[in-house]
C-alpha atoms as a PDB file:
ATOM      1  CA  UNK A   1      46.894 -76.068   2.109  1.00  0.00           C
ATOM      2  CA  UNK A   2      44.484 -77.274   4.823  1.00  0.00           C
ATOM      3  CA  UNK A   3      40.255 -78.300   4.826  1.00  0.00           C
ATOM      4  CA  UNK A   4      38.343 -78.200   7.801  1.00  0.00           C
ATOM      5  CA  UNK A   5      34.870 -78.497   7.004  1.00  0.00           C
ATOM      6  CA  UNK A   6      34.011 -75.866   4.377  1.00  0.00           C
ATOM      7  CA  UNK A   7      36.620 -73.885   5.347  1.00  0.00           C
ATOM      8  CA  UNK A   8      40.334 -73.592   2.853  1.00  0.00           C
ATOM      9  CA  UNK A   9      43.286 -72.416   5.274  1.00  0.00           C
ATOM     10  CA  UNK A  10      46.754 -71.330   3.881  1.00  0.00           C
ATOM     11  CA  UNK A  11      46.151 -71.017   0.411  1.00  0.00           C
ATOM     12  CA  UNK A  12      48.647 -69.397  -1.472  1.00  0.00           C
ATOM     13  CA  UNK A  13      47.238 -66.996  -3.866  1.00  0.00           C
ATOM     14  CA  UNK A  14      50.724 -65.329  -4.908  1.00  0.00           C
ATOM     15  CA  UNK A  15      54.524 -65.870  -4.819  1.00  0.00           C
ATOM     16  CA  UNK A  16      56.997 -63.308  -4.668  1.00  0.00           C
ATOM     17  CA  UNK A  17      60.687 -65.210  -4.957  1.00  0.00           C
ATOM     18  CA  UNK A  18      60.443 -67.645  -2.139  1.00  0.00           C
ATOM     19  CA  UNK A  19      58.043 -65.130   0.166  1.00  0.00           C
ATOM     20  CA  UNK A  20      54.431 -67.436  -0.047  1.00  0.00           C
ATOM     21  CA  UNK A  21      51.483 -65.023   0.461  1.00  0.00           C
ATOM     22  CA  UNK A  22      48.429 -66.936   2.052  1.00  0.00           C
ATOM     23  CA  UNK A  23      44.667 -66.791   2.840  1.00  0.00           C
ATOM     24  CA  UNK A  24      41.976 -68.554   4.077  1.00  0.00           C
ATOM     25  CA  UNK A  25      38.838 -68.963   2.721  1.00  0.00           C
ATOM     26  CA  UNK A  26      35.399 -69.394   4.896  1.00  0.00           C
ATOM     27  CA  UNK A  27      32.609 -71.091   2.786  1.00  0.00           C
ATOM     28  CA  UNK A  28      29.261 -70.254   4.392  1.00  0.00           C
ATOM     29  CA  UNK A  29      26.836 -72.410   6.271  1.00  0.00           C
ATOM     30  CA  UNK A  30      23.972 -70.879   5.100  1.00  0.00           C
ATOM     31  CA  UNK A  31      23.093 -69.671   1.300  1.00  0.00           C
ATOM     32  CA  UNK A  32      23.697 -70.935  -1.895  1.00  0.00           C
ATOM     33  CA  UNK A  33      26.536 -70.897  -4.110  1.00  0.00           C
ATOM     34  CA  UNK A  34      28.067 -69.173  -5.942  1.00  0.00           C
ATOM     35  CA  UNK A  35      28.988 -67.407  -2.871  1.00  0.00           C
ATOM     36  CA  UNK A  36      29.488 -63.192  -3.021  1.00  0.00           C
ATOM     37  CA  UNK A  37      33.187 -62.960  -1.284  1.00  0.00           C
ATOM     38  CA  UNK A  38      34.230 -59.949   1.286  1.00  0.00           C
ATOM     39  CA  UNK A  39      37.806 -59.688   1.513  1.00  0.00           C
ATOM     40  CA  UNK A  40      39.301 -58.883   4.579  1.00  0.00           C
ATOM     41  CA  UNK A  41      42.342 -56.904   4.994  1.00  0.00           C
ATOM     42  CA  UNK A  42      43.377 -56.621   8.776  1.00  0.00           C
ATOM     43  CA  UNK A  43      44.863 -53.246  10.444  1.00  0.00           C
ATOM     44  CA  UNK A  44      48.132 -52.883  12.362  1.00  0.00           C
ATOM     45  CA  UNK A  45      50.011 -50.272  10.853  1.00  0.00           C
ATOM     46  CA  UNK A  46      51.578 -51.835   8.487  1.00  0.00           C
ATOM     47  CA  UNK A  47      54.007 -52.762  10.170  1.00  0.00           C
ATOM     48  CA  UNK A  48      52.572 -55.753  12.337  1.00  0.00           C
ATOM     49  CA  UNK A  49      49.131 -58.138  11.839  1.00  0.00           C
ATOM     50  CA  UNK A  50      48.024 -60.495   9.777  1.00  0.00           C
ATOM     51  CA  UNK A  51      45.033 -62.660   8.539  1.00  0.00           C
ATOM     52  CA  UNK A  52      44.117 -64.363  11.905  1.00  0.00           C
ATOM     53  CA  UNK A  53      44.536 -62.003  14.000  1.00  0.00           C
ATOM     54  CA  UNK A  54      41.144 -61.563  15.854  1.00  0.00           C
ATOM     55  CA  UNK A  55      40.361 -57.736  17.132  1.00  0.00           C
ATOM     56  CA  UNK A  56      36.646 -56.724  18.267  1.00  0.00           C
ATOM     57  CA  UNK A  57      36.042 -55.285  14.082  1.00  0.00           C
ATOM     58  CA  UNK A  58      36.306 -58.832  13.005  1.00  0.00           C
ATOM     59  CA  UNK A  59      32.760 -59.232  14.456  1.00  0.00           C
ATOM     60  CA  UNK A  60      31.778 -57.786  10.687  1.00  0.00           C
ATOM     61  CA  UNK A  61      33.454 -61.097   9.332  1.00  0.00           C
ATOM     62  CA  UNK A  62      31.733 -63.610  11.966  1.00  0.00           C
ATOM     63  CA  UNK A  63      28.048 -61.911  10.687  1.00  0.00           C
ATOM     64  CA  UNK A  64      28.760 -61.363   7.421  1.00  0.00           C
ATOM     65  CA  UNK A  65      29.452 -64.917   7.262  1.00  0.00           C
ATOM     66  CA  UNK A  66      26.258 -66.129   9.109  1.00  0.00           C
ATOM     67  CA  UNK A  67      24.395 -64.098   6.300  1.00  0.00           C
ATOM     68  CA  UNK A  68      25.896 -66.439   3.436  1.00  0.00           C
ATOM     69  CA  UNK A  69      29.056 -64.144   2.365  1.00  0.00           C
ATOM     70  CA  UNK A  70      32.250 -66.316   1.924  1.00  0.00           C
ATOM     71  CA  UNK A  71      35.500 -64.772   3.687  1.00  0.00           C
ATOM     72  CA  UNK A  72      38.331 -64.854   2.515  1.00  0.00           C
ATOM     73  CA  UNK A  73      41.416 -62.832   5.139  1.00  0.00           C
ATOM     74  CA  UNK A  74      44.365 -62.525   3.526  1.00  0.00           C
ATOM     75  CA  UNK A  75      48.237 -61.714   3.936  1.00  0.00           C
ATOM     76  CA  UNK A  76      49.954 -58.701   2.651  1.00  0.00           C
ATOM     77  CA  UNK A  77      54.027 -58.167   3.011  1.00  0.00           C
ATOM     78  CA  UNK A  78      54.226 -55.470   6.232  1.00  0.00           C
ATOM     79  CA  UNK A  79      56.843 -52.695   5.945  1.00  0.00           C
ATOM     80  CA  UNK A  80      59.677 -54.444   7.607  1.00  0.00           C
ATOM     81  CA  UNK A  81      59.663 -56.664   5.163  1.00  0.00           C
ATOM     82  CA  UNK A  82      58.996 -54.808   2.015  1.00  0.00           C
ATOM     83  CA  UNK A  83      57.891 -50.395   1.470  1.00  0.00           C
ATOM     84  CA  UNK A  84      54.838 -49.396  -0.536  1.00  0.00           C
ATOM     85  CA  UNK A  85      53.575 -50.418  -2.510  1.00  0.00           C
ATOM     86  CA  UNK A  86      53.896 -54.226  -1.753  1.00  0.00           C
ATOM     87  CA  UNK A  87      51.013 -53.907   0.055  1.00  0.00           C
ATOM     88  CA  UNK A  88      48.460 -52.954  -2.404  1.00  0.00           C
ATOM     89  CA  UNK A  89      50.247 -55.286  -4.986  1.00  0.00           C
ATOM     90  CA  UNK A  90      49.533 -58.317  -2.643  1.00  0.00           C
ATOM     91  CA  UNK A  91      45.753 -57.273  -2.045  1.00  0.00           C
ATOM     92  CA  UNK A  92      45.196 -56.651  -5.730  1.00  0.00           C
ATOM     93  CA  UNK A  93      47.172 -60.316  -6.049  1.00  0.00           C
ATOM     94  CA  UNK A  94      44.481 -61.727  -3.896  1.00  0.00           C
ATOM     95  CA  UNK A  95      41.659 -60.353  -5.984  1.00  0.00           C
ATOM     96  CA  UNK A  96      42.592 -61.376  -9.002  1.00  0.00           C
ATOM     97  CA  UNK A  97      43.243 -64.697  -7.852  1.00  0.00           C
ATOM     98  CA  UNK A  98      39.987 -65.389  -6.124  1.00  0.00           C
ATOM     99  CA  UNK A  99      38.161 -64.218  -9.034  1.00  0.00           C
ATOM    100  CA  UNK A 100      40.569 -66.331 -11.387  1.00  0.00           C
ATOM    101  CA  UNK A 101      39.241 -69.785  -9.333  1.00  0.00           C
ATOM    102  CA  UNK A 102      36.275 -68.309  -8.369  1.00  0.00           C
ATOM    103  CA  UNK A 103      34.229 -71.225 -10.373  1.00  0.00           C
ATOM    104  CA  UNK A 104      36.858 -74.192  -8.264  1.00  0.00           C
ATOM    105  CA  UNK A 105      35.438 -72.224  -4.615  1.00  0.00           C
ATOM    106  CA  UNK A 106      31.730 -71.423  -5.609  1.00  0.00           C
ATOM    107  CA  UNK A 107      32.476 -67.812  -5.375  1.00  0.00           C
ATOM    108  CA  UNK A 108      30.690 -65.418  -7.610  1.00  0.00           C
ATOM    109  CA  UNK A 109      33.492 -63.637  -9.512  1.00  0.00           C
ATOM    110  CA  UNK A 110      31.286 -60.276 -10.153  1.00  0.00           C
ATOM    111  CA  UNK A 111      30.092 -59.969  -6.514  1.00  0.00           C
ATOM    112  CA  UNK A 112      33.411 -59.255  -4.519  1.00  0.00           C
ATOM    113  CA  UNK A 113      33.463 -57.088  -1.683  1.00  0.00           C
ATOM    114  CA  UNK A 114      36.459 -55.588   0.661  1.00  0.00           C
ATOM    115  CA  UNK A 115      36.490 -54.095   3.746  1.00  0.00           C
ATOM    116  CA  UNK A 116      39.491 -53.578   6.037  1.00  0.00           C
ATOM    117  CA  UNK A 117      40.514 -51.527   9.505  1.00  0.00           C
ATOM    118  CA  UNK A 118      42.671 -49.209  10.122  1.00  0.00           C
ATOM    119  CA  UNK A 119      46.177 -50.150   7.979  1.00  0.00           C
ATOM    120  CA  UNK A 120      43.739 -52.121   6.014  1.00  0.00           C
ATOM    121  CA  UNK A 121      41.159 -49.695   5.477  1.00  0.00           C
ATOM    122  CA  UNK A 122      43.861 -47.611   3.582  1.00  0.00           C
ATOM    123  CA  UNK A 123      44.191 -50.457   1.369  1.00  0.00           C
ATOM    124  CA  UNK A 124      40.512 -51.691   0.836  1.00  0.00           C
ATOM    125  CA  UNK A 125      40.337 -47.986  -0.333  1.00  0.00           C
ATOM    126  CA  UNK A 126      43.022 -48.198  -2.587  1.00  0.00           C
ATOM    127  CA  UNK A 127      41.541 -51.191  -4.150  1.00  0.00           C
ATOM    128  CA  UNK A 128      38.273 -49.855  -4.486  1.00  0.00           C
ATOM    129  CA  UNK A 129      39.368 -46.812  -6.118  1.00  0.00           C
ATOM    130  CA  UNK A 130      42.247 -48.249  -8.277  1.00  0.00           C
ATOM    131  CA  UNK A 131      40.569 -51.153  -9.707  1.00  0.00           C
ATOM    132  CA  UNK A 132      38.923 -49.855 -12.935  1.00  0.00           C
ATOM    133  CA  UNK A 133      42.844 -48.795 -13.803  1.00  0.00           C
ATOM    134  CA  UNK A 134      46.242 -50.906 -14.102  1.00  0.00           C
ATOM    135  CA  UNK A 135      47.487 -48.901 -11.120  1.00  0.00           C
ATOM    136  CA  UNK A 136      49.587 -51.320  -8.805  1.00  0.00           C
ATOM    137  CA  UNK A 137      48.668 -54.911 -10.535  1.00  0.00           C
ATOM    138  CA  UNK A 138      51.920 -56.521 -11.192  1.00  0.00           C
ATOM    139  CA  UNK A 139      52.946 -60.420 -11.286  1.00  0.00           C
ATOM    140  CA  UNK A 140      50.267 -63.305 -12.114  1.00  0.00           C
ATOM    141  CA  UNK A 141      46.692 -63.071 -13.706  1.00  0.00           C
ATOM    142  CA  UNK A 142      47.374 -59.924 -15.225  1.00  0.00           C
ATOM    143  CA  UNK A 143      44.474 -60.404 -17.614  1.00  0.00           C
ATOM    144  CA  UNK A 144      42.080 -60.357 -15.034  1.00  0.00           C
ATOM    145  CA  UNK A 145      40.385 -57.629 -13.308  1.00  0.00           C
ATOM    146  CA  UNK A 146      41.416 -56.615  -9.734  1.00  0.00           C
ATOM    147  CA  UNK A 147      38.438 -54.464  -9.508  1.00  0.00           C
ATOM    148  CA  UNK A 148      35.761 -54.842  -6.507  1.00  0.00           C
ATOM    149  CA  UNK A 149      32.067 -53.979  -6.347  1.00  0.00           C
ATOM    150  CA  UNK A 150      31.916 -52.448  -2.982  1.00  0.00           C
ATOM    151  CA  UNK A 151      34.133 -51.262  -0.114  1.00  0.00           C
ATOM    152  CA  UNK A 152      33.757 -50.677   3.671  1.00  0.00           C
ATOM    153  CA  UNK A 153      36.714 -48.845   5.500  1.00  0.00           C
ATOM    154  CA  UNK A 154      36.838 -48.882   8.843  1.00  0.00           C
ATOM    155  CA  UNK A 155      38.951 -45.576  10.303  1.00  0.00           C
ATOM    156  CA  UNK A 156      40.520 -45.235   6.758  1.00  0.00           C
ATOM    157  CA  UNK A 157      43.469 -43.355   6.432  1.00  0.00           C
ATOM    158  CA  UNK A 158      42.510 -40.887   2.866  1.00  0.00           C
ATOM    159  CA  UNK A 159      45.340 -38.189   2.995  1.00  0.00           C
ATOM    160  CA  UNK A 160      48.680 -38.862   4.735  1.00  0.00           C
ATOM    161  CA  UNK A 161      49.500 -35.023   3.870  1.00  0.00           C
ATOM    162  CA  UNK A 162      46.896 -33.594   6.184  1.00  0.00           C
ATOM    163  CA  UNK A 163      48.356 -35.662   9.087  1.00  0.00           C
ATOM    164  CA  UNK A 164      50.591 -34.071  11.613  1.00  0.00           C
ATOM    165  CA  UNK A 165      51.359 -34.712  15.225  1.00  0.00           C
ATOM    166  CA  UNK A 166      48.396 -32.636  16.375  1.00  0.00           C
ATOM    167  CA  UNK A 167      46.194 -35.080  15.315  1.00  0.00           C
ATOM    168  CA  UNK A 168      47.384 -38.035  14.788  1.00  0.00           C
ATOM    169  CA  UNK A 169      49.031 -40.398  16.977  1.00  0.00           C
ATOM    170  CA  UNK A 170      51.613 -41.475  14.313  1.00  0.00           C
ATOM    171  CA  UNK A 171      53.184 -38.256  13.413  1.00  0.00           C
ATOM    172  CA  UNK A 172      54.158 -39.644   9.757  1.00  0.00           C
ATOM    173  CA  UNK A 173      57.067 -36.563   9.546  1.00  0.00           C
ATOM    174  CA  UNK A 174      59.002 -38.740  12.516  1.00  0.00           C
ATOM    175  CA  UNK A 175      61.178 -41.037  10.883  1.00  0.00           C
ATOM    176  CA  UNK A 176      60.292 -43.560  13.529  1.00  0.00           C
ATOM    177  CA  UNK A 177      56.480 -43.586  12.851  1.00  0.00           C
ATOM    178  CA  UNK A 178      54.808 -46.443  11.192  1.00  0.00           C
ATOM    179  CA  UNK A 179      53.800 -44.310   8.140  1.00  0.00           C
ATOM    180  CA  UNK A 180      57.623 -43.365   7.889  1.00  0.00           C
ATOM    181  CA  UNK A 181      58.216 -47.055   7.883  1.00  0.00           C
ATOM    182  CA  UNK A 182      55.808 -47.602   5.393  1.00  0.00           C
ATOM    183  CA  UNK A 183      57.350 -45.388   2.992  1.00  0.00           C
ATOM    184  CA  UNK A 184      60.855 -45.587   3.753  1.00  0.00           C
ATOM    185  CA  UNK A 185      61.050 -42.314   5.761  1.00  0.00           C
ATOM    186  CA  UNK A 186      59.405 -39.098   6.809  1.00  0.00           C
ATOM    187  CA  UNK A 187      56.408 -38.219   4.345  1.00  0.00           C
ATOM    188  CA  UNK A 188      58.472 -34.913   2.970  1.00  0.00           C
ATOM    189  CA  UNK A 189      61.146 -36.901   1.710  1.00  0.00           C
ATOM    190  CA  UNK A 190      58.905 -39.383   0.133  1.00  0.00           C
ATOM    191  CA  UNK A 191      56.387 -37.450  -1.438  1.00  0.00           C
ATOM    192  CA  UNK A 192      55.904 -38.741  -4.576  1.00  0.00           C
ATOM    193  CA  UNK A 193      54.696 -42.090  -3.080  1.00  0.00           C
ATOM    194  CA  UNK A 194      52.379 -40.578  -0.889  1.00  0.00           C
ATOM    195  CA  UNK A 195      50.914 -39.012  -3.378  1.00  0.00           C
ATOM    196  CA  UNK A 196      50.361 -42.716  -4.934  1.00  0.00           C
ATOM    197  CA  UNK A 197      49.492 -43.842  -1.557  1.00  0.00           C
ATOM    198  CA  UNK A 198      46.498 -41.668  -0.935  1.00  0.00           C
ATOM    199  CA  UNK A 199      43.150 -42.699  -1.358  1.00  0.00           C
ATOM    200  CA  UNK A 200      41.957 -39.582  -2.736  1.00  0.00           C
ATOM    201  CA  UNK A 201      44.810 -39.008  -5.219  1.00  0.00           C
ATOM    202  CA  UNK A 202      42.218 -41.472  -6.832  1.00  0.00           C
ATOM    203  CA  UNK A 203      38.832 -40.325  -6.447  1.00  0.00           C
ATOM    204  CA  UNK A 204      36.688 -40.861  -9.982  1.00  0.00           C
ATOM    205  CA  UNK A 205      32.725 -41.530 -11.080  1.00  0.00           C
ATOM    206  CA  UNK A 206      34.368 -45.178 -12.024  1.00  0.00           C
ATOM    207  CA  UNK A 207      34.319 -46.019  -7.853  1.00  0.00           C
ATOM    208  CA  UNK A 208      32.184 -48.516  -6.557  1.00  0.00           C
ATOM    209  CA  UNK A 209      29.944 -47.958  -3.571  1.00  0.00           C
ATOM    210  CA  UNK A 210      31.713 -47.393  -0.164  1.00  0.00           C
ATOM    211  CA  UNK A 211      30.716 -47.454   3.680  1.00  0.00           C
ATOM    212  CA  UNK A 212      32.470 -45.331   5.901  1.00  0.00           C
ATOM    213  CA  UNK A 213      33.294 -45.893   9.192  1.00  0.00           C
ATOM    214  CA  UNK A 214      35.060 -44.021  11.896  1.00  0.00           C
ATOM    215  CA  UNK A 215      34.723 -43.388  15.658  1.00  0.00           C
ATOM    216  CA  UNK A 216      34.786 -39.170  16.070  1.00  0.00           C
ATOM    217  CA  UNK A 217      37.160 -39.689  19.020  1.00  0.00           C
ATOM    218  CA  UNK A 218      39.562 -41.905  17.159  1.00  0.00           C
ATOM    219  CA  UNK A 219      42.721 -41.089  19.059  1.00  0.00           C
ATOM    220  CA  UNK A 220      44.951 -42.823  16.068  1.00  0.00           C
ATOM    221  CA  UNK A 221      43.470 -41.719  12.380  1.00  0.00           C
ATOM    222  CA  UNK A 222      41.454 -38.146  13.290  1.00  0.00           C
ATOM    223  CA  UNK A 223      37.631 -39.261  11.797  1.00  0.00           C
ATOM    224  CA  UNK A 224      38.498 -36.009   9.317  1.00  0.00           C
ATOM    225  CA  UNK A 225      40.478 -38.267   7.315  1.00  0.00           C
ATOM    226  CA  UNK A 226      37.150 -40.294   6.811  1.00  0.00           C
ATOM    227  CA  UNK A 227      35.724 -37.071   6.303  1.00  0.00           C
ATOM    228  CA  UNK A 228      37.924 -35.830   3.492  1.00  0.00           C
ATOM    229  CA  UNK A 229      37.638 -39.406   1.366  1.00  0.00           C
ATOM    230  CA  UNK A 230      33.776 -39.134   1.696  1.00  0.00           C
ATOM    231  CA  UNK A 231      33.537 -35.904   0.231  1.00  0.00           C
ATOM    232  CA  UNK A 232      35.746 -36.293  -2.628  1.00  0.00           C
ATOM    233  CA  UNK A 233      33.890 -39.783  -3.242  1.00  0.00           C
ATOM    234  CA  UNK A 234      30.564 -37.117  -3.112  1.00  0.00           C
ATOM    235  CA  UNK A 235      31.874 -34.533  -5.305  1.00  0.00           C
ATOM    236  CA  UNK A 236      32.938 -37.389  -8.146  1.00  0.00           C
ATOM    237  CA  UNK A 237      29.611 -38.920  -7.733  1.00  0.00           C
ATOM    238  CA  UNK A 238      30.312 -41.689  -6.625  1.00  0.00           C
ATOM    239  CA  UNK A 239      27.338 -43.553  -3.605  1.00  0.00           C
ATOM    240  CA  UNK A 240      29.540 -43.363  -0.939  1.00  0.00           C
ATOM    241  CA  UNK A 241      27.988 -43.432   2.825  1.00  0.00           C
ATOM    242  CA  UNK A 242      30.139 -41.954   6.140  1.00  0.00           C
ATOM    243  CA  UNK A 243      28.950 -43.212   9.906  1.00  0.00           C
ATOM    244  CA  UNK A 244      30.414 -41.172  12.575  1.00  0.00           C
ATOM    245  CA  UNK A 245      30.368 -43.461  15.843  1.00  0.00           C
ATOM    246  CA  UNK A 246      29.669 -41.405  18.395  1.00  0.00           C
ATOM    247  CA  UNK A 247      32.523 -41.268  21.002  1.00  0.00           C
ATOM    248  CA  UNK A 248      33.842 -44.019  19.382  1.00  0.00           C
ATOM    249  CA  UNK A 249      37.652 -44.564  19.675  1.00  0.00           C
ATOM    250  CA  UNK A 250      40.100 -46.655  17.058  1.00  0.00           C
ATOM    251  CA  UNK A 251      37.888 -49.221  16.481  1.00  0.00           C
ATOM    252  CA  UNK A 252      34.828 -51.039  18.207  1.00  0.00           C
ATOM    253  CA  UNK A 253      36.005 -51.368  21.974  1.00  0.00           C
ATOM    254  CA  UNK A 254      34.486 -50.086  24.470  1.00  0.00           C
ATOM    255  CA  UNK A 255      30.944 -49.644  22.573  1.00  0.00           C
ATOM    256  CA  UNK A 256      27.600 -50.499  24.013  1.00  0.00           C
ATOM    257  CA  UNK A 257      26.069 -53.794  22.367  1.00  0.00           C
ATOM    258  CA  UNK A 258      23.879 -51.317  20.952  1.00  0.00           C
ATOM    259  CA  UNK A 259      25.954 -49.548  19.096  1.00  0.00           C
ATOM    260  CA  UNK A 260      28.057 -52.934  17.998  1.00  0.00           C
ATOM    261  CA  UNK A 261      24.698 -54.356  16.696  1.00  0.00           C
ATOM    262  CA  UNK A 262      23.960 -50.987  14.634  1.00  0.00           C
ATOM    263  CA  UNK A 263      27.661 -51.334  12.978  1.00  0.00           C
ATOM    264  CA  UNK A 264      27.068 -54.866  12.040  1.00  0.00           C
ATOM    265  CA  UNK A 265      23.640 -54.249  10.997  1.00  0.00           C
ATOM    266  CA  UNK A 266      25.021 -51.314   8.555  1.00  0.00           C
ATOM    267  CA  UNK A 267      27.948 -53.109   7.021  1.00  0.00           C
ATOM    268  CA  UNK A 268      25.498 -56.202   6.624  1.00  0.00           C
ATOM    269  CA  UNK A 269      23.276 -54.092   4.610  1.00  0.00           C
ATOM    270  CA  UNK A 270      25.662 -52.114   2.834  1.00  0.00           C
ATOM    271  CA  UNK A 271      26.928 -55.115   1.554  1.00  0.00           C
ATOM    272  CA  UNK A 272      23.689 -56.940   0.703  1.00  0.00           C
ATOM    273  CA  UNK A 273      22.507 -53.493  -1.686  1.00  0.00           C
ATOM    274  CA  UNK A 274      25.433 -53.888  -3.285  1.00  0.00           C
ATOM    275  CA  UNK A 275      26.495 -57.191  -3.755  1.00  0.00           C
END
């Protein structure tokens, strides 16, 4: 584990055998402790990423930060290295260890927030909607709560079944295809874990808030898939808001400054109501 200022790099917060799952922590400048905590889960289909890696969304962390949130971006195992649901059971890891030494990092254990991209939308869903249940918590700190108070997915991924290769650039019925590779193979042959896998399969008046976000010209995961999870989230009755960027791709490049602002001003509030 390494300091630099306020700042915690490579702390593990779980072990599976000899496989050491990591994050850092950024303490805020400005505020006062205890800290509320956003999680960060970064995108890459699963199959590649990981906590530093720096694409134009991570602007949300860099201001969220300024405005006295702590950060913490952590690791999950990819799909080379282990199927679904490793994944989730590493993010729901990280939870329950932040809020376990919460007190030791001057985070405030009943304000944590999550928001992810892409890959890691999917799974700051999941957490958000699994939490209040014992779905996918396995290994240390069982007796605490994974759950999180409030989740913003960026180009979320809500129902692998309605994906096909009309509208999606990963057709997940090619073996080859990083949702194949998350599962193990093509979706029909996996179907029960799908099931488990999708956000909506999950959809209940015990969700926190969420903030959707998803370009309508998103080339990768079609902006219906944000679409679908917001209107489920409605229909349960659960405050969930959807922002369609308009002519917005996979993720923030290519936007106008004033369309970037508007995106960090929205998650920056969304986050402030709730936490």
């Amino acid at each position: 584990m390494e300091t630099e200022n306020k700042n915690i790099y490579d702390l593990e917060f779980a072990r599976i055998g000899d496989r050491s799952l990591l994050l850092d922590l950024h303490i805020p400048e400005n505020g006062v402790p205890p800290y509320p905590v956003i999680v960060w889960l970064f995108g890459g289909g699963w199959f590649r990423g990981d906590r530093r890696g720096r694409p134009v969304v991570r602007l949300v962390d860099d201001n969220l930060h300024r405005h006295g949130y702590a950060i913490a971006a952590i690791d999950y195992r990819l799909s080379g290295e282990a199927k679904f649901p490793a994944q989730i059971e590493d993010c729901k890891a990280a939870i329950r260890f932040l809020r376990k030494h919460a007190e030791s990092f001057k985070l405030d254990a009943n304000k944590i927030g999550v928001w992810g991209f892409s890959a890691g939308a999917h799974l700051a869903a999941l957490l958000g909607l699994t939490g209040s249940t014992n779905q996918f918590d396995i290994g240390d700190n069982l007796a605490i709560s994974s759950q999180v108070q409030a989740v913003c997915a960026f180009a979320v991924t809500s129902d692998f079944r309605q994906l096909n290769s009309e509208n999606s650039y990963d057709d997940p019925h090619d073996p080859g295809s990083a949702i194949a590779q998350l599962f193990g193979g093509p979706i029909q042959e996996k179907m029960d874990l799908v099931i488990r896998a999708n956000p909506v399969t999950y959809s209940s008046q015990y969700a926190p808030p969420f903030l959707l976000i998803h370009g309508d010209k998103d080339g990768v995961v079609p902006c219906e898939q944000s679409k679908i999870l917001h209107n489920e989230l409605i229909k349960a009755g659960v405050d969930s808001t959807l922002y369609i960027i308009p002519d917005g791709d996979h993720g923030m490049a290519g936007l106008d400054q004033t369309e970037v602002d508007h995106i960090l001003n929205i998650t920056k509030d969304f986050f402030q109501k709730h936490l």
